[in-house]
C-alpha atoms as a PDB file:
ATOM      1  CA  UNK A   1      83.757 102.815  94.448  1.00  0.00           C
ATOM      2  CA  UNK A   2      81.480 101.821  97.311  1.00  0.00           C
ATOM      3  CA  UNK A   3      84.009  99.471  99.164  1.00  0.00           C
ATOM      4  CA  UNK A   4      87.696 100.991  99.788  1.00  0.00           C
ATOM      5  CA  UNK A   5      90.554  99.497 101.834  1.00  0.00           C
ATOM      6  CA  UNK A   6      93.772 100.397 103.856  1.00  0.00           C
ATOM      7  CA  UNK A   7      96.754  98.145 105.162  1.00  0.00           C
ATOM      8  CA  UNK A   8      98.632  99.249 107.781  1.00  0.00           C
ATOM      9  CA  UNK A   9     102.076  98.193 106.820  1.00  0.00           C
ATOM     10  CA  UNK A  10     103.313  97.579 110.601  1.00  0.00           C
ATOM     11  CA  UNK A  11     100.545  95.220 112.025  1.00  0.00           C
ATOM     12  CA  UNK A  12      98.986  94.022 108.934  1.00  0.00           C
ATOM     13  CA  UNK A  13      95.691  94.989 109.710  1.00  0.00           C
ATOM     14  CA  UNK A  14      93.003  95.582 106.690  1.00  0.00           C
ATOM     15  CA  UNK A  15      90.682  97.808 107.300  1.00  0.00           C
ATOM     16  CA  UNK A  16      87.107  98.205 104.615  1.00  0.00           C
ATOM     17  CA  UNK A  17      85.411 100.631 104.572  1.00  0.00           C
ATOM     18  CA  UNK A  18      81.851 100.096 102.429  1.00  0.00           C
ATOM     19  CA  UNK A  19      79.767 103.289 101.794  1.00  0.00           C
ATOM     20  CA  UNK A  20      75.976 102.822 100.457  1.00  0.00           C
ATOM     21  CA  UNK A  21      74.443  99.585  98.865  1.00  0.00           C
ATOM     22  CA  UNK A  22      77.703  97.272  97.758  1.00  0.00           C
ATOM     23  CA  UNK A  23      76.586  94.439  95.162  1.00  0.00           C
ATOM     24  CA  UNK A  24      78.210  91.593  94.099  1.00  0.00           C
ATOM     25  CA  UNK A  25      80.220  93.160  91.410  1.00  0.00           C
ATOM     26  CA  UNK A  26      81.462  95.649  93.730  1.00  0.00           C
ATOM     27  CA  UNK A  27      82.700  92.794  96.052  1.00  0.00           C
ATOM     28  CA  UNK A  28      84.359  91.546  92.662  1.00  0.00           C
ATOM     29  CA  UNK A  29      86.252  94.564  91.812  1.00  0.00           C
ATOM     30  CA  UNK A  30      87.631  94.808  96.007  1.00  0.00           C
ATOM     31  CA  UNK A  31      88.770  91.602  95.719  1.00  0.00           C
ATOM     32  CA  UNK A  32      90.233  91.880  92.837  1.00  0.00           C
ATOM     33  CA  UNK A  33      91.870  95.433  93.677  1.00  0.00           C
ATOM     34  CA  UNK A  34      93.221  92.926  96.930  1.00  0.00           C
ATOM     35  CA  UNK A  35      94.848  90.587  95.509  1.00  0.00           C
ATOM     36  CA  UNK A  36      96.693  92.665  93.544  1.00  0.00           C
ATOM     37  CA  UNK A  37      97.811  94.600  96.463  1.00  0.00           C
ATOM     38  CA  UNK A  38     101.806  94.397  97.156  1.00  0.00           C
ATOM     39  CA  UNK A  39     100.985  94.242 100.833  1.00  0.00           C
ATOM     40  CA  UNK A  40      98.422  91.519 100.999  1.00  0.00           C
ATOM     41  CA  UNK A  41     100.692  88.809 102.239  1.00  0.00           C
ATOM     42  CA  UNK A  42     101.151  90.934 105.532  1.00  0.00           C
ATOM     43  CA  UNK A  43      97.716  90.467 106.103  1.00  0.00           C
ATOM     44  CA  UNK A  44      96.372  89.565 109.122  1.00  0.00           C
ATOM     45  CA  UNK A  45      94.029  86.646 107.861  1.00  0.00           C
ATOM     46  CA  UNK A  46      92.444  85.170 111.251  1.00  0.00           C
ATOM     47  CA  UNK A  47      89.630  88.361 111.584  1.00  0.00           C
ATOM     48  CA  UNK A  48      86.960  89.004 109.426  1.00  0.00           C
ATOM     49  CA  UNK A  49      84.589  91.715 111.161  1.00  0.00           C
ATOM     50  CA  UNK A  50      81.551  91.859 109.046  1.00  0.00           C
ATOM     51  CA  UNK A  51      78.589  92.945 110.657  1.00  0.00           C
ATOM     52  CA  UNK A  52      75.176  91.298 111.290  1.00  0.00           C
ATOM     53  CA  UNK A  53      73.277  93.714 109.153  1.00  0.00           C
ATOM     54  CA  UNK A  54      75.691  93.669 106.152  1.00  0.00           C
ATOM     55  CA  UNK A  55      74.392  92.593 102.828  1.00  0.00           C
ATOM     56  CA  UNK A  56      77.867  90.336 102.013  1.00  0.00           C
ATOM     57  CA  UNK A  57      79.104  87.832 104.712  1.00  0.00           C
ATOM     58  CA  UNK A  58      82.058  86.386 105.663  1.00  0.00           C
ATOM     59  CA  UNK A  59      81.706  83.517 103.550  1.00  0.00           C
ATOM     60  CA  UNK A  60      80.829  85.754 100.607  1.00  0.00           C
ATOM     61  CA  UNK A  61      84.515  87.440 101.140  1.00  0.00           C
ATOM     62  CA  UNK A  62      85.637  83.962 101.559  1.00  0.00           C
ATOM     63  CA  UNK A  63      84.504  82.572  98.861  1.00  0.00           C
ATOM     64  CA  UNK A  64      86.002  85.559  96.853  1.00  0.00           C
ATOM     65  CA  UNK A  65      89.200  85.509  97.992  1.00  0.00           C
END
């Protein structure tokens, strides 16, 4: 899978990593891998880093979750 995450179980902190093109299924499936993450509600949710030259934006991961 193109997009992968981590949570860091102390701070909260999610961290994506997205290798290659990412479309909007792939978004789909990461989302939906997210949610059904145990440690989601110790997500930080006040910083989304997507860069400027990224394909998906922060309202597309929005939107999703």
């Amino acid at each position: 899978m193109p997009v992968s995450f981590t949570i860091e179980p102390t701070t909260g902190l999610l961290r994506t990593v997205v290798t290659g093109r990412v479309g909007r299924d792939d978004m789909v499936a990461y989302t939906t891998e997210l949610r059904a993450h145990p440690a989601l509600e110790n997500v930080e949710r006040r910083l989304v880093d997507v860069r400027p030259s990224a394909l998906v934006t922060a309202d597309d991961l929005h939107d999703l979750l």
